[in-house]
Structure formats: C-alpha cells, structure tokens
Protein backbone atom coordinates (compact mmCIF):
# COMPACT_ATOMS: atom_id res chain seq x y z
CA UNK A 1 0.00 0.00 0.00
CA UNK A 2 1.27 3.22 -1.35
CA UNK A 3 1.58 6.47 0.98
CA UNK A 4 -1.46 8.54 2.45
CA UNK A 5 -2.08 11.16 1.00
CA UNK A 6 -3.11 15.09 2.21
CA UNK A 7 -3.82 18.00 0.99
CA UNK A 8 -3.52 21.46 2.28
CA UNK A 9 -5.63 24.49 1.45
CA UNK A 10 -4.75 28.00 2.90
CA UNK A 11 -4.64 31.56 2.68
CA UNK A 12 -1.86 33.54 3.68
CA UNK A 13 -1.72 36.79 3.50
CA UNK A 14 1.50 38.34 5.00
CA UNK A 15 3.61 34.77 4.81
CA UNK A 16 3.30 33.85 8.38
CA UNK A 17 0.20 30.76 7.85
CA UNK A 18 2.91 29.58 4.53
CA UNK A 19 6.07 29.71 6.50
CA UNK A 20 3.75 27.55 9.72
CA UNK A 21 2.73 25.18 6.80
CA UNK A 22 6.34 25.00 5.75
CA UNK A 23 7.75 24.32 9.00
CA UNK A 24 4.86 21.73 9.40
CA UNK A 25 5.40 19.47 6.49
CA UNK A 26 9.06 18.97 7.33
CA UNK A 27 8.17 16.66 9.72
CA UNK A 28 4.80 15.33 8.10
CA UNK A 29 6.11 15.01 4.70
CA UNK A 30 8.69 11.81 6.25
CA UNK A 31 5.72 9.94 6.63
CA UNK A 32 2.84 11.04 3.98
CA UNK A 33 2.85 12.73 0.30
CA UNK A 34 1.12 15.92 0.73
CA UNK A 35 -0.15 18.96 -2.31
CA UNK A 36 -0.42 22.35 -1.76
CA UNK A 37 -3.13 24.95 -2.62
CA UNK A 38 -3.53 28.46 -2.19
CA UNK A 39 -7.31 30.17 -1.58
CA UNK A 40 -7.18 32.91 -4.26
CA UNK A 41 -10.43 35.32 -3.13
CA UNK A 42 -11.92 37.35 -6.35
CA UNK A 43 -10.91 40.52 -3.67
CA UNK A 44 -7.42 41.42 -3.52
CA UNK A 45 -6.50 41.93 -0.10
CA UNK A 46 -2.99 44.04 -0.55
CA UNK A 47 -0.11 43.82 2.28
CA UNK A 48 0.66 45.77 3.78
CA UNK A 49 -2.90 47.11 4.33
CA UNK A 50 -4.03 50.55 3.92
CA UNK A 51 -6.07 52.00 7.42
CA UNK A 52 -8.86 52.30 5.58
CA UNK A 53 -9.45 48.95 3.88
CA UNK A 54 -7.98 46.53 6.84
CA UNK A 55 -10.63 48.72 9.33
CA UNK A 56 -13.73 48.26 6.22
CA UNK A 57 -12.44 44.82 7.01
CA UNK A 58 -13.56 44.30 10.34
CA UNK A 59 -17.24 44.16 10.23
CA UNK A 60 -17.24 41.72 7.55
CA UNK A 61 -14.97 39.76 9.39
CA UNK A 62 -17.10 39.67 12.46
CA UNK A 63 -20.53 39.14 10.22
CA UNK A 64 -19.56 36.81 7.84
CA UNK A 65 -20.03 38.73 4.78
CA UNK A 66 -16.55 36.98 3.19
CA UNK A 67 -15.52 37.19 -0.90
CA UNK A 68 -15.93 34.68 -3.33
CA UNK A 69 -12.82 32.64 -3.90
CA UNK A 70 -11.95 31.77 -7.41
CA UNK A 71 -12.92 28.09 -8.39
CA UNK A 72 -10.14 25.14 -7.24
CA UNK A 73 -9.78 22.09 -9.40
CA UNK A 74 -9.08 19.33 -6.50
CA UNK A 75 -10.03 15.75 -6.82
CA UNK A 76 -11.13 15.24 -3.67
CA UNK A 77 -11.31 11.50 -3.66
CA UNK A 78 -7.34 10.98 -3.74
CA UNK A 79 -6.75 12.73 -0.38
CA UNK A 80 -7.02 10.85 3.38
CA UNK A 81 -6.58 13.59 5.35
CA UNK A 82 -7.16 17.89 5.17
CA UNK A 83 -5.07 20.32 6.42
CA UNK A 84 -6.27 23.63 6.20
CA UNK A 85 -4.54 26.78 6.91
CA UNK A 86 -5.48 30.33 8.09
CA UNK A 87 -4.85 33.73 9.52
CA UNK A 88 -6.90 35.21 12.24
CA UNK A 89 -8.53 38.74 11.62
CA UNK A 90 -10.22 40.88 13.95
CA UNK A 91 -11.11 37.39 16.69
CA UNK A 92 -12.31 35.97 13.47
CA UNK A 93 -10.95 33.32 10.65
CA UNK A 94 -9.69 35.73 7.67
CA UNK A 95 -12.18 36.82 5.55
CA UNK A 96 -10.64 34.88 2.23
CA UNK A 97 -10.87 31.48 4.57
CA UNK A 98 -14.23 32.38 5.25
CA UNK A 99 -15.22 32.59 1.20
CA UNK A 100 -13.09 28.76 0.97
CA UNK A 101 -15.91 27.57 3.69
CA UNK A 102 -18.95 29.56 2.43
CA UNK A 103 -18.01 28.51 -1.41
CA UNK A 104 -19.45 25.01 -3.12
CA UNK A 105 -15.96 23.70 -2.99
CA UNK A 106 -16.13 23.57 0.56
CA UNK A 107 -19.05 20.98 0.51
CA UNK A 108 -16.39 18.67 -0.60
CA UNK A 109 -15.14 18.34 3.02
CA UNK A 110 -18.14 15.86 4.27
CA UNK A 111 -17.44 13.28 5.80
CA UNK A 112 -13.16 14.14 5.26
CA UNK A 113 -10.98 14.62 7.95
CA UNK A 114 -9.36 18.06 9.19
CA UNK A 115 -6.80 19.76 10.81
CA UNK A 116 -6.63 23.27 11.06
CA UNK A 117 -3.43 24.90 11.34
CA UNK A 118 -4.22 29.06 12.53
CA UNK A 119 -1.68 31.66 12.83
CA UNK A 120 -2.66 34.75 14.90
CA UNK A 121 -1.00 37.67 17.15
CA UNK A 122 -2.12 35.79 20.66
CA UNK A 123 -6.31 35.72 20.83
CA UNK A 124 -7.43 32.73 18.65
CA UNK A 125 -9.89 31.40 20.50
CA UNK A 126 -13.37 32.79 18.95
CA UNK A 127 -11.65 32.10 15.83
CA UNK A 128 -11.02 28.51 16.78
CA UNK A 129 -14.58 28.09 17.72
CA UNK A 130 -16.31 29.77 14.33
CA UNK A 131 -13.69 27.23 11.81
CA UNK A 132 -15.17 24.51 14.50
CA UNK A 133 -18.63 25.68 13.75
CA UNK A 134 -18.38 25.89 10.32
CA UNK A 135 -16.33 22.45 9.11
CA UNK A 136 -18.86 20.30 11.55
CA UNK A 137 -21.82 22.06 9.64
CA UNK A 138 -20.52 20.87 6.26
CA UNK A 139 -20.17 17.19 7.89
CA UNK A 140 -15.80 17.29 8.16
CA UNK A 141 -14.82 15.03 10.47
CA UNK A 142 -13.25 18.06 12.83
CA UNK A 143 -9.92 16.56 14.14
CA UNK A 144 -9.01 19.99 15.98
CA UNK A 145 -7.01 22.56 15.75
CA UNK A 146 -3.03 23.78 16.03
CA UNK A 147 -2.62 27.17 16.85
CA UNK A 148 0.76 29.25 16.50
CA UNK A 149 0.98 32.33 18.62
CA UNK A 150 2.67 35.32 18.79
CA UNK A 151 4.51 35.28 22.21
CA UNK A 152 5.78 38.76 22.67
CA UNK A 153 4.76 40.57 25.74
CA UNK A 154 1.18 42.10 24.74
CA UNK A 155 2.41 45.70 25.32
CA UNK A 156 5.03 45.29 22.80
CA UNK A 157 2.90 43.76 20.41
CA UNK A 158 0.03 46.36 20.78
CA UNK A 159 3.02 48.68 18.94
CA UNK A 160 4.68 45.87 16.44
CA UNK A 161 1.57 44.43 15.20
CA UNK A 162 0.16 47.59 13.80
CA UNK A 163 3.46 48.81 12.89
CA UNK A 164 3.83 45.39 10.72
CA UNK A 165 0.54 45.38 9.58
CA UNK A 166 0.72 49.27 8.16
CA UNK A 167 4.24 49.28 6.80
CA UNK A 168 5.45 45.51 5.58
CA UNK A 169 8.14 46.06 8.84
CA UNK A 170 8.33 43.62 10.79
CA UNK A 171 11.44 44.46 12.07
CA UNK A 172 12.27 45.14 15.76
CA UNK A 173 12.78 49.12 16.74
CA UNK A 174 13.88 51.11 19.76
CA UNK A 175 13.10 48.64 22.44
CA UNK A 176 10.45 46.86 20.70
CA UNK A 177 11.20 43.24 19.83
CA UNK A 178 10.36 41.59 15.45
CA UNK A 179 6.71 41.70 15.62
CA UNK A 180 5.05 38.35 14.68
CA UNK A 181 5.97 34.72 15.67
CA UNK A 182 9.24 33.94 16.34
CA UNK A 183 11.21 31.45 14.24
CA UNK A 184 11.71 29.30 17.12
CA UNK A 185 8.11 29.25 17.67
CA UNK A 186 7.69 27.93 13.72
CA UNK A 187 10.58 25.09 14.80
CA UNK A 188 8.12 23.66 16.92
CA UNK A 189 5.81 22.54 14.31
CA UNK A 190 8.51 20.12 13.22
CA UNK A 191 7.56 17.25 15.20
CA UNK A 192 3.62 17.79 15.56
CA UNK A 193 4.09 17.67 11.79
CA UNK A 194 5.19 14.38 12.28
CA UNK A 195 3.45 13.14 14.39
CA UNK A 196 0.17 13.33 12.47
CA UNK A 197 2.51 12.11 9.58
CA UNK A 198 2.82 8.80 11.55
CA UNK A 199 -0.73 8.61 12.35
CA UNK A 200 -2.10 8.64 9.76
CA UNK A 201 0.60 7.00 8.10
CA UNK A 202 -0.28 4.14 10.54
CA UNK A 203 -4.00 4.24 9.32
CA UNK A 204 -4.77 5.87 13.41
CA UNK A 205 -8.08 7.11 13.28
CA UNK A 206 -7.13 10.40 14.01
CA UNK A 207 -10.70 12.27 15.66
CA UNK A 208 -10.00 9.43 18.43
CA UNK A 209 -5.97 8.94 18.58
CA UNK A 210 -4.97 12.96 18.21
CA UNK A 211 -3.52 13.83 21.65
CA UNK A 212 -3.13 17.07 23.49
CA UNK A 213 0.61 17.30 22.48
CA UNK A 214 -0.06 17.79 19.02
CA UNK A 215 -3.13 19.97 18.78
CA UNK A 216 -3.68 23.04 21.11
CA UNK A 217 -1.96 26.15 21.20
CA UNK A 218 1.43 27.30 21.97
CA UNK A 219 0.08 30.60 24.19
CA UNK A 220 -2.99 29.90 26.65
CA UNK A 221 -3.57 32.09 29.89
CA UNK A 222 -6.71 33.21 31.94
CA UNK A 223 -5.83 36.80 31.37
CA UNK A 224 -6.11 35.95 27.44
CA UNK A 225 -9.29 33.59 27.48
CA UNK A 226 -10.86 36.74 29.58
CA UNK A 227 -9.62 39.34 27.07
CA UNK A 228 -11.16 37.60 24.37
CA UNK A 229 -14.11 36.93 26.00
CA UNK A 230 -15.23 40.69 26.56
CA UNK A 231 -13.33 41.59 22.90
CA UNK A 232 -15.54 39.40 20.95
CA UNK A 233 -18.85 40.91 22.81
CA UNK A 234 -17.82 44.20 21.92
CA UNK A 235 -16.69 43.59 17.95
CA UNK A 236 -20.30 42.41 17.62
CA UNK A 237 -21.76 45.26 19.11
CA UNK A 238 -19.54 47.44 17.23
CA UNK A 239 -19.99 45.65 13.64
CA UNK A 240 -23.46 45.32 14.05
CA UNK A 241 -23.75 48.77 14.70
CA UNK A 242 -21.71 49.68 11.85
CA UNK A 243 -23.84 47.25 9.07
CA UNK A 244 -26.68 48.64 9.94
CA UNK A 245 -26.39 52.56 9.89
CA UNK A 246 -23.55 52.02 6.75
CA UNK A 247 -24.30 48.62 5.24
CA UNK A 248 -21.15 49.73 2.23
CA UNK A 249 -18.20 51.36 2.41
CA UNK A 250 -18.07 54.76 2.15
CA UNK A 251 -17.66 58.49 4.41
CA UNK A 252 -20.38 57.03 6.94
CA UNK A 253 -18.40 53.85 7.73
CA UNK A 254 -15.23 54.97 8.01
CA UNK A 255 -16.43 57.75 10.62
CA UNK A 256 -18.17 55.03 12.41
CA UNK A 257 -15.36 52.84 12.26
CA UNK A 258 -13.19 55.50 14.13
CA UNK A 259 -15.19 55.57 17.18
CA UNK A 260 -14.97 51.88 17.11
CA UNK A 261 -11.23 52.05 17.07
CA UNK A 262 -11.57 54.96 20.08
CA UNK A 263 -13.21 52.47 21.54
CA UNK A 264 -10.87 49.75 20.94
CA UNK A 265 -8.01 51.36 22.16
CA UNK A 266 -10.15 52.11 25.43
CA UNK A 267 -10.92 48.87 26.02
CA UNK A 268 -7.17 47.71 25.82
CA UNK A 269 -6.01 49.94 27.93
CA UNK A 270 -8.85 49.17 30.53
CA UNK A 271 -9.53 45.72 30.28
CA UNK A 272 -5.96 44.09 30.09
CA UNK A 273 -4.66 44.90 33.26
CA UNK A 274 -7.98 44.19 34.87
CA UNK A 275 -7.42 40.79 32.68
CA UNK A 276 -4.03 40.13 33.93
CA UNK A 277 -5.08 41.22 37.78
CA UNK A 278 -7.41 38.66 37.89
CA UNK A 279 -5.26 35.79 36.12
CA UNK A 280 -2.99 36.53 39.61
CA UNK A 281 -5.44 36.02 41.69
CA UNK A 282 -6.96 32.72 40.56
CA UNK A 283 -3.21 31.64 39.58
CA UNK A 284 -3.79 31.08 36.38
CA UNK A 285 -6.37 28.47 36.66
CA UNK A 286 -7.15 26.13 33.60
CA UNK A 287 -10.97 25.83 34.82
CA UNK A 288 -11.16 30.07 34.15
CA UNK A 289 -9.85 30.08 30.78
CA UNK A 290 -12.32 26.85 29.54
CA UNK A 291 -15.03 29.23 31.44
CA UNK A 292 -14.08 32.46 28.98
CA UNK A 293 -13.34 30.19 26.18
CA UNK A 294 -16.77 28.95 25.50
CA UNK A 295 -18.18 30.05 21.92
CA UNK A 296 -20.99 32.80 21.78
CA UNK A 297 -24.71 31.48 21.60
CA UNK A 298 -26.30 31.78 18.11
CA UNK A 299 -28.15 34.90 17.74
C-alpha cells in the first residue's frame, strides 16, 4: 500500500500561515505525500494594508459577509486527510478562509478529515470556535485545531503588530522586539508535523488517537481567554452597529469605524490589566480560561 495522501488548502496573507505550513510538512512530509493549494479570493486583499481597507475589514470579518474565492480544481477522492490553513482577523478566521468555507468547494469536506493549522498575534480562540462551527456544519470530520501564537509581551505587540501590519516592517525598533511569531516558535511545528505524519501514516483514526501534544496552542492564559471573552462581545456590538447605519463602504463607515477604534483602544487599555489582575489572583487556573473560552450562543 502506497503512501497517504493530504492536501492542504490556505490563505496567507502576510507569509506567516505559509512559513507555519512549511515548518509543518518537514516533519509530516517523512511519513505522507502531501499537495499544496492556495485560496485565491476574487478581492485582492494588498499587504501591507491601507487604514482604511484593513478597518472596512472588520465588520465583515465579524458578520460573515466573506468574498468569493476563485474556483479550485481538486479531486477530492485521492486525499485521506485535510489540512487547512489560516490567519486570524479581527477574533475571526480571515475573511478569504471564510469565502473557501462559504463557497461550493467547501461541501467537498463531508465526511473528510481536518486539521486546522491558525496563525494569529495571541487571541485565537473565537476564531477557533467559528472554523469549528463551520467544518462540523458541512459534515468534516473536525480533528481539531493547532494554533501558532505570537509570544511577545502584549504591550510590545500592541506597537509591532500595527506597525507590521501598516508598513510591511516587521522588524524590531527602539526597544520593541520583530513583531510576529518567532522562528523558534515555527521550529516547533517540526515534530507535531510528524506526528500526524505517523498517524495517519499508521491508518490511526485520528478524531480518536490525536492527543493534546499535538493539537492546542502554543500561548494559553486566563488573562487571554478573559480578554477575548469581553473583545468578541464588543466587535459584535460594534460591527453590528456599523452594518446597519452604513451597510457599504463609504464616508459614513469609516467615521463610524473611528469611534470603534476609540473604543478599541479604550478597552485595551482598561480591560488588560484588569485581565491580567485577575489571572494573579486565581493563579492562572485552567478551569477560568475553559469558562471564557466557551463560543458565543447563536443569535
């Protein structure tokens, strides 16, 4: 009996999800053949991003109102196991992932199994939950989900991440480390790599045999889970708001969408060291961050 086979689908906008997918396969790839393809939306989504158009972003984001992708030719039938890869924007999978799951092609993942593989600053957790939501409505057999984090102290990154995401610099500055994950972060992807290679390589079913050391995330606190928590609540609120007093983009929006990021900035400032208080005082207790990580109801 030949190799198993996978294939991966992703979307990768500023080369962080491709180089995690990269580091990944050097270990899977020892024990399984894998192909490669790239979500093309019909939207261009330029890096780095303009103010304007990564802020227009944000409701859609939080709404669903994603692109259409252009069509992918994929023969479905030949693959054992997907492995699909994506950026977090705004708490929320990226809005070109979002058209893959919303498009027909993504139909094609009944009854399949996945992995998701998510790249993201450090809150991934509402994100996690909506790619969970989505492959078990189109019938995927949802293996679960490894998660690469930026680890860099969140005051530095509240400066690098913009920085990066404005200018294409990623560099580090003044006292400020590289913003994004570190490469030794990426080098740890290695070996989870393969050891799904060997599972399913060994014909493991893998929605029973997956274990804790390979999926999960690299960055999990209470102060994190609780940030999200109230973050998500309030990007609802917010993008609501904005889709229904300026459904398109236009003057309207973007004066709407700079209160929201007054009020984003107000919120960061208030609510992370409130956060990271409490986190101290319940020593970082697993139990609180399952509490803040459950998903939102349905409205």
């Amino acid at each position: 009996m030949g190799k198993k086979k996978a294939l991966v689908i992703y979307y990768s906008q500023m080369g962080q999800t491709r180089d995690a997918i990269t580091a990944f396969l050097r270990g899977f790839s020892r024990h399984a053949h894998c192909d490669l393809v790239q979500i093309e939306p019909q939207e261009q989504f330029a890096f780095p991003w303009k103010m304007n158009a990564f802020f227009r972003a944000f409701p859609r984001c939080i709404k669903a109102r994603p692109p259409s992708i252009k069509p992918l030719a994929i023969d479905w039938s030949q693959y054992d196991l997907i492995i699909l890869g994506y950026q977090v924007w705004f708490l929320s999978p990226s809005l070109p992932i979002q058209g893959f799951l919303d498009s027909q092609c993504a139909k094609e993942l009944k009854d399949k199994p996945v992995v998701t593989l998510a790249t993201c600053r450090n809150l991934w957790i509402s994100a996690f939950n909506t790619i969970r939501n989505s492959l078990t409505g189109l019938g995927a057999n949802f293996v679960g989900q490894i998660t690469l984090c930026e680890r860099n102290p969140v005051w530095a990154s509240f400066v690098t991440t913009p920085f990066w995401i404005f200018t294409g610099r990623k560099q580090g500055f003044w006292f400020f480390p590289p913003a994004g994950i570190a490469p030794e972060q990426f080098a740890t992807l290695e070996p989870k790599g393969e050891q799904l290679g060997q599972l399913l390589a060994n014909g493991a079913a893998l929605q029973c045999t997956a274990t804790a050391e390979l999926l999960g995330s690299n960055l999990g606190t209470v102060s994190l889970a609780m940030m999200e928590w109230v973050g998500i609540r309030v990007f609802h609120f917010w993008a609501g708001l904005i889709l229904r007093l300026a459904p398109t983009p236009g003057f309207t929006q973007d004066l709407l969408l700079v209160f929201f990021r007054l009020s984003l900035v107000i919120t960061i400032l208030t609510v992370a060291p409130c956060t990271r208080i409490f986190e101290i005082l319940v020593h970082n207790d697993p139990k609180w961050t399952a509490q803040f990580s459950r998903p939102l109801p349905h409205p």
